[in-house]
N, C-alpha and C. Protein backbone atom coordinates (compact mmCIF):
# COMPACT_ATOMS: atom_id res chain seq x y z
N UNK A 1 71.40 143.52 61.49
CA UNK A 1 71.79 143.05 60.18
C UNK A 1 71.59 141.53 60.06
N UNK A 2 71.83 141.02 60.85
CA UNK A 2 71.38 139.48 61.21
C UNK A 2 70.22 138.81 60.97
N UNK A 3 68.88 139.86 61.45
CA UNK A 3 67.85 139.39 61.36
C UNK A 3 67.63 139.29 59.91
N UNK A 4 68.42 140.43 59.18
CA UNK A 4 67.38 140.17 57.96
C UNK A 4 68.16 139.55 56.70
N UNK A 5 70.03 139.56 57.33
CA UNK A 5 70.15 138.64 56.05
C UNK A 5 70.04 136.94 56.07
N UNK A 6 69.56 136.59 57.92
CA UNK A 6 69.09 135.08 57.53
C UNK A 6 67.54 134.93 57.52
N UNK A 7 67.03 135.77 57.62
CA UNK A 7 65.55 135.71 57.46
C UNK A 7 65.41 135.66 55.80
N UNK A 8 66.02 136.92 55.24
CA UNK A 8 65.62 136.84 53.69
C UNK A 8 66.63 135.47 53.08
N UNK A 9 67.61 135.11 53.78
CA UNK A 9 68.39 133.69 52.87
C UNK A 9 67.13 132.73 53.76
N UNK A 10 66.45 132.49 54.27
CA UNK A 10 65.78 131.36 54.96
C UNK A 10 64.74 131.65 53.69
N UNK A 11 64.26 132.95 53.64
CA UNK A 11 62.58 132.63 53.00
C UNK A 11 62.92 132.28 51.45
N UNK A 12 64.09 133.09 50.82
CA UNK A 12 64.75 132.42 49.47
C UNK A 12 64.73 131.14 49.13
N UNK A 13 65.91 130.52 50.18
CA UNK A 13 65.83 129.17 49.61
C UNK A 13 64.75 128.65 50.03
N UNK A 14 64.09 128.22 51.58
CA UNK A 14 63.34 127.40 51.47
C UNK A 14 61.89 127.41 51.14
N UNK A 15 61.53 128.71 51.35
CA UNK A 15 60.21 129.19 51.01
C UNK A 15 60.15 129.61 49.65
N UNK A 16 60.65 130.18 49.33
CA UNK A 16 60.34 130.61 47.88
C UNK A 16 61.49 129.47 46.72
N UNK A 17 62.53 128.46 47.07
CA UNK A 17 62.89 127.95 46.04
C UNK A 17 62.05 126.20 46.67
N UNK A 18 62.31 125.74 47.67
CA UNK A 18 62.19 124.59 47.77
C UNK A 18 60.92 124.28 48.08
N UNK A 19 60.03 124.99 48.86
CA UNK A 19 59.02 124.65 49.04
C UNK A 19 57.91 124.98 47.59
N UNK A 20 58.66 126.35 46.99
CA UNK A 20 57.80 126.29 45.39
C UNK A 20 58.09 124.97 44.15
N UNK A 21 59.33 124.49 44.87
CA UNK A 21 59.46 123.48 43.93
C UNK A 21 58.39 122.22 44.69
N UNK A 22 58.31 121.90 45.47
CA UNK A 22 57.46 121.00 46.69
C UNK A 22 55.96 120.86 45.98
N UNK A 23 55.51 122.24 45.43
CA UNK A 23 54.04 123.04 45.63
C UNK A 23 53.65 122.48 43.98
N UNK A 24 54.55 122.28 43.14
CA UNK A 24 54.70 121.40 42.05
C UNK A 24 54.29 120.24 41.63
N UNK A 25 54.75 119.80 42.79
CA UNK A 25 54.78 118.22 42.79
C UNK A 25 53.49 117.79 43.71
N UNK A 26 53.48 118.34 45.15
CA UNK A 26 52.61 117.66 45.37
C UNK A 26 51.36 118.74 45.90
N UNK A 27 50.09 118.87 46.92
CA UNK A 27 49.73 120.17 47.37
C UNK A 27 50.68 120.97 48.39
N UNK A 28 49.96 122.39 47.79
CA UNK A 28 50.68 123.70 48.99
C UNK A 28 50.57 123.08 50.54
N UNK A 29 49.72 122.84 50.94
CA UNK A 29 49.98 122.29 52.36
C UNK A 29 50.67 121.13 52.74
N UNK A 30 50.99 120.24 51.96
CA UNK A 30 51.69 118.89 51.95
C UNK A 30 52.81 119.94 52.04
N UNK A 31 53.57 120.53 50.87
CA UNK A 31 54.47 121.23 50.85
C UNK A 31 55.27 121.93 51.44
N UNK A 32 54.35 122.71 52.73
CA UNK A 32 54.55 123.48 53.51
C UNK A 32 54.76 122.44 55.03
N UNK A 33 54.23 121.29 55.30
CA UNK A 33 53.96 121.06 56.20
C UNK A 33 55.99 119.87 55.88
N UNK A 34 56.15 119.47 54.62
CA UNK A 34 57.28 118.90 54.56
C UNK A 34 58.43 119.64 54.35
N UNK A 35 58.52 121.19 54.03
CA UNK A 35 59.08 122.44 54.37
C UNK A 35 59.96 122.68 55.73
N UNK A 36 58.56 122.44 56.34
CA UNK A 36 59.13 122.54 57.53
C UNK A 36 59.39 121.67 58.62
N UNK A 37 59.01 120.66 58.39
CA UNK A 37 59.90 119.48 58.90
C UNK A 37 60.97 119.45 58.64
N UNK A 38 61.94 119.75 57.40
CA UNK A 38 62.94 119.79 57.13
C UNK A 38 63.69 120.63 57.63
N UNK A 39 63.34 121.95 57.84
CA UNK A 39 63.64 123.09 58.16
C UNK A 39 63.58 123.12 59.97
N UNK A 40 63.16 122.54 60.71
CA UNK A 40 62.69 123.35 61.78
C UNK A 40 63.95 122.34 62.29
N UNK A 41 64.81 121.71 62.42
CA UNK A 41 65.29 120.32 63.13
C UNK A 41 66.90 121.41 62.71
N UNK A 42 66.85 121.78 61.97
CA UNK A 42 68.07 122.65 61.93
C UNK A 42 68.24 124.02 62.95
N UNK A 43 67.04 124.72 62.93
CA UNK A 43 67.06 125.73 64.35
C UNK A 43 67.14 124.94 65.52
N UNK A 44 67.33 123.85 65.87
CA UNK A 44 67.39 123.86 66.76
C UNK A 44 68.82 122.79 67.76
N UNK A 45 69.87 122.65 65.86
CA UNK A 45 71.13 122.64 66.26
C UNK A 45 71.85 123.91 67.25
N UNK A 46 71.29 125.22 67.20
CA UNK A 46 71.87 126.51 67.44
C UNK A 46 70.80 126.91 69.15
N UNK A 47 69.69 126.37 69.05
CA UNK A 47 68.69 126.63 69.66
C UNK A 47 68.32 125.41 70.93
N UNK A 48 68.84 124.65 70.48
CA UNK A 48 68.57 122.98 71.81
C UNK A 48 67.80 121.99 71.05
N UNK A 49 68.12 120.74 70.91
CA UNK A 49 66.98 120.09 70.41
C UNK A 49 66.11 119.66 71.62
N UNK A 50 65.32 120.27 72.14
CA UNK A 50 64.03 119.69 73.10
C UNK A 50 63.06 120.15 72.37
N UNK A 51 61.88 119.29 72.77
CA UNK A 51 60.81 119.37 71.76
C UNK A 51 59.85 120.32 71.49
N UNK A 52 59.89 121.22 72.64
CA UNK A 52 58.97 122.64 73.13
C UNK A 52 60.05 123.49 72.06
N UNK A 53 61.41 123.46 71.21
CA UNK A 53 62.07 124.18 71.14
C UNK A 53 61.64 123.81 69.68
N UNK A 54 62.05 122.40 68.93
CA UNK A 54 61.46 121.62 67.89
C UNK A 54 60.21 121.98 67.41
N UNK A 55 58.94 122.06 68.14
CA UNK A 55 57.81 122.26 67.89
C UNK A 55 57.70 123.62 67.64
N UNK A 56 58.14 124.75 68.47
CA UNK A 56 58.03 125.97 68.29
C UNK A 56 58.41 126.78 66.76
N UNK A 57 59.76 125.92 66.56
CA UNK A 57 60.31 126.42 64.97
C UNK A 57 59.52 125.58 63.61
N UNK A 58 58.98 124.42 64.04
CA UNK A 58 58.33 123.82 62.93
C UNK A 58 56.59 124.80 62.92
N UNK A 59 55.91 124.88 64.30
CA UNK A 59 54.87 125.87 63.82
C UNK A 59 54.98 127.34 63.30
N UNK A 60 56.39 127.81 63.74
CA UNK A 60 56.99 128.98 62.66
C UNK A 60 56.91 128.81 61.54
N UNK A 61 57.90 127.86 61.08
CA UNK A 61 57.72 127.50 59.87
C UNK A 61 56.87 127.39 58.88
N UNK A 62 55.79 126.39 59.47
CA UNK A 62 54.49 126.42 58.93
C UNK A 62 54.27 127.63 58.50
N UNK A 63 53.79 128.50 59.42
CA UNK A 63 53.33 130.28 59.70
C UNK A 63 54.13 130.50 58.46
N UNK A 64 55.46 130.17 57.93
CA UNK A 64 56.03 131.48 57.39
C UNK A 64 55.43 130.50 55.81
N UNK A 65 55.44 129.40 55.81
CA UNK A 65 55.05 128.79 54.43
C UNK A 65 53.67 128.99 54.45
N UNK A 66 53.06 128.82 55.00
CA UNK A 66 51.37 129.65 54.77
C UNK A 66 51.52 130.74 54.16
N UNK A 67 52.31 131.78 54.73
CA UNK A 67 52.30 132.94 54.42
C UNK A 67 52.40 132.95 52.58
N UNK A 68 54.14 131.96 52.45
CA UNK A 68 54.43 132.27 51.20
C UNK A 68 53.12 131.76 50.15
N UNK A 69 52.95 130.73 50.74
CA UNK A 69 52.32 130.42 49.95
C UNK A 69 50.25 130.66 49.31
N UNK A 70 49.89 131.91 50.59
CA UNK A 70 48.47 132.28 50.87
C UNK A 70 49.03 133.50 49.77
N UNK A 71 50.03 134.20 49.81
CA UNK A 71 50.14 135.44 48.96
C UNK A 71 51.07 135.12 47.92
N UNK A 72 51.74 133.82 47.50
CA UNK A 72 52.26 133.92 46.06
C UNK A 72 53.63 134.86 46.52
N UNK A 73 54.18 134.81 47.67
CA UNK A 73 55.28 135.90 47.69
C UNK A 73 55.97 135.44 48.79
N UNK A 74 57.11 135.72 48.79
CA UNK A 74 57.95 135.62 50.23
C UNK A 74 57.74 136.84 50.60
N UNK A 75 57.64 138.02 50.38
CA UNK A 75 57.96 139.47 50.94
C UNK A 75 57.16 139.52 52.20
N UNK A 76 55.51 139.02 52.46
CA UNK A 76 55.19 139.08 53.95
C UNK A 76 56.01 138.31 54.64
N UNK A 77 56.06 137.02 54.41
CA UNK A 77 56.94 136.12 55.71
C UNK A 77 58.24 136.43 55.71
N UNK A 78 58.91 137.38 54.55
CA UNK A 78 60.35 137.85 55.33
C UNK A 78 60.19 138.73 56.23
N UNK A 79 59.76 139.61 55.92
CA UNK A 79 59.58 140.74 56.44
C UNK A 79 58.47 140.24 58.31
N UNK A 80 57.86 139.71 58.28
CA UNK A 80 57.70 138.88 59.56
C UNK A 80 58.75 138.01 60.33
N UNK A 81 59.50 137.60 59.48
CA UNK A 81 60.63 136.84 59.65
C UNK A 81 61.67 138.06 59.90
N UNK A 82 62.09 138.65 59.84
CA UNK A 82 63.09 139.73 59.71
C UNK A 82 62.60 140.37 61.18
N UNK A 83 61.71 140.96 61.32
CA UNK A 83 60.89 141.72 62.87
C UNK A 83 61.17 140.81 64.18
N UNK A 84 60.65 139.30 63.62
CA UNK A 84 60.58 138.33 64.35
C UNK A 84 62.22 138.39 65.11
N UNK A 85 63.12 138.12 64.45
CA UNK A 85 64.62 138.26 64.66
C UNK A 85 64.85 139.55 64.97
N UNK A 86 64.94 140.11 64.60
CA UNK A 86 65.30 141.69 65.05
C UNK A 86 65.18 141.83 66.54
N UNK A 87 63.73 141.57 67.07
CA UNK A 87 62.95 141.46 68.62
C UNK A 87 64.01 140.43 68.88
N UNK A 88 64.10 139.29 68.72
CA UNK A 88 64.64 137.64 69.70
C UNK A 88 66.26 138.25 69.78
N UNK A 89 67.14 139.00 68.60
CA UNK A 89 68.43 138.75 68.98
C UNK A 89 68.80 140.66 70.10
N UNK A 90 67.72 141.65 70.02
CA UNK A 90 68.11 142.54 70.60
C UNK A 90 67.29 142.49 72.08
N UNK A 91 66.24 141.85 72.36
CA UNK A 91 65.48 141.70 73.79
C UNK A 91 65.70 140.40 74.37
N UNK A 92 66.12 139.22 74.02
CA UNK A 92 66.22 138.02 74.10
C UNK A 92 67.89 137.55 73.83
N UNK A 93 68.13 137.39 73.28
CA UNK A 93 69.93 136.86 72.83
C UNK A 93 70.47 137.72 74.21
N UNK A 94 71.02 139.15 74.14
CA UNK A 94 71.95 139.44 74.81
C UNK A 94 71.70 139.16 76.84
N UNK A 95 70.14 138.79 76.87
CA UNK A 95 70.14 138.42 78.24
C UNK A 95 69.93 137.10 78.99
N UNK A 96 69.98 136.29 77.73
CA UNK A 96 70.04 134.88 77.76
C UNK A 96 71.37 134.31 78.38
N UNK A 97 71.18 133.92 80.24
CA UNK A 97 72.40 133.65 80.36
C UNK A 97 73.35 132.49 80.14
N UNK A 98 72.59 131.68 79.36
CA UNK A 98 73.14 130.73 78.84
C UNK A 98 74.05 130.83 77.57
N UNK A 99 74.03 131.96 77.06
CA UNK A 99 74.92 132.30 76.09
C UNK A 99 75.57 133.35 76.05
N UNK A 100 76.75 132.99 75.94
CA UNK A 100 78.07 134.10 76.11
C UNK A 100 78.08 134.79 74.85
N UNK A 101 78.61 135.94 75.20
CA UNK A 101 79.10 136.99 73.73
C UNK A 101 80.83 136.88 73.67
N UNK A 102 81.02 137.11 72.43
CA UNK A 102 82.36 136.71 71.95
C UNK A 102 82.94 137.52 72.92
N UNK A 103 83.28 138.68 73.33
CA UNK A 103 83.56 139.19 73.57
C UNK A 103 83.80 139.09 75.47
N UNK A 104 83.01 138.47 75.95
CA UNK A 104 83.21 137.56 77.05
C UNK A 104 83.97 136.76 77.58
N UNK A 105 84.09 135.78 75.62
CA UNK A 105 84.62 134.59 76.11
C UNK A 105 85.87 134.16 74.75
N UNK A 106 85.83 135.09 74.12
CA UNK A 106 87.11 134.85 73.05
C UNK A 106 86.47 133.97 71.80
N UNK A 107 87.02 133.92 71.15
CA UNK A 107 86.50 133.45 69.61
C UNK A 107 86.62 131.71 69.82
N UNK A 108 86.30 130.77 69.50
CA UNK A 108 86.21 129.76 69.90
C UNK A 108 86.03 129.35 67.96
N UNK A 109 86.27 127.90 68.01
CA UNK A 109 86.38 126.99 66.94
C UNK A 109 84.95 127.24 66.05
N UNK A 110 83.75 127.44 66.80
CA UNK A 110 82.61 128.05 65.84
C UNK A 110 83.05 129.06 65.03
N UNK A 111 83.14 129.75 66.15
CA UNK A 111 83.10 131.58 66.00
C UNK A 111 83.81 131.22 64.47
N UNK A 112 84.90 130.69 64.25
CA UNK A 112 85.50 130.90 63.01
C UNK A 112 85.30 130.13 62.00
N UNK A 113 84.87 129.51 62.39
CA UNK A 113 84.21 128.24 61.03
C UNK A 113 83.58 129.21 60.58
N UNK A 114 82.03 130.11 61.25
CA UNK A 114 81.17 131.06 60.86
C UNK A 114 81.63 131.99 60.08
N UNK A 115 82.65 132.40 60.46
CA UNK A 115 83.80 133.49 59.91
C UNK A 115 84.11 132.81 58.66
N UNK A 116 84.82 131.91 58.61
CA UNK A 116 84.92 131.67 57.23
C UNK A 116 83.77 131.17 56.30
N UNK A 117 82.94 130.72 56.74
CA UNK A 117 81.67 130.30 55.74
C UNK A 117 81.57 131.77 55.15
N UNK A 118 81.42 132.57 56.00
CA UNK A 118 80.81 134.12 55.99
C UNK A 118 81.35 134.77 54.39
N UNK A 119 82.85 134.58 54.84
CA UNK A 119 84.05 134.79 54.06
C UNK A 119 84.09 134.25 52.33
N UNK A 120 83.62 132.33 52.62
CA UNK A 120 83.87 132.32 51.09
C UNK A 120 82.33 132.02 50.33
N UNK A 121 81.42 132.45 51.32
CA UNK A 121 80.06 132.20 50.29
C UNK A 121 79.35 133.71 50.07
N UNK A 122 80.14 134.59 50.59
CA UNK A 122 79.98 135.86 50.06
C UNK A 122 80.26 136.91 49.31
């Protein structure tokens, strides 16, 4: 469920609202390439900021604003975006031993911030 309700809120706002507003103003590739500069520095509050980690989510990014923007649609790059996640949090997340499951380690001061964001923007 994860993969696809932040994949489809990722390609919403930034692909299909901010970067179409971007695509306006200046070209689709300017657009896409300042898309995701913006965008990629935030995966990797959750993810590490090192630069192999940085670089990896900004050439995603790219990938997924090409996409929106080669077909006029978010529906391929969610839906790539959605698969993409689906694979990383069920083959990857749970054997990553650098990260504990709640359930390991008890709910902690995130855990519930998340919880409540969850809570009043839904």
């Amino acid at each position: 469920m994860a993969s696809l309700v932040s994949s489809l809120a990722e390609e919403v706002s930034f692909r299909g609202y901010f970067q179409g507003i971007l695509e306006q103003k200046v070209s689709g590739p300017i657009a896409i390439v300042i898309a995701a500069l913006l965008i990629s520095p935030g995966h990797s509050l959750t993810q590490g900021f090192v630069w192999p980690i940085v670089l990896w989510y900004f050439f995603s990014d790219v990938m997924f604003g090409a996409m929106a923007y080669l077909t006029k649609s978010i529906l391929p790059s969610a839906v790539v975006h959605s698969i993409g996640l689906l694979i990383f949090f069920t083959l990857v997340w749970p054997y990553d031993a650098q990260r504990r499951l709640i359930w390991e380690t008890g709910a902690n001061t995130g855990f519930w911030i998340t919880a409540a964001q969850a809570i009043i923007f839904t």
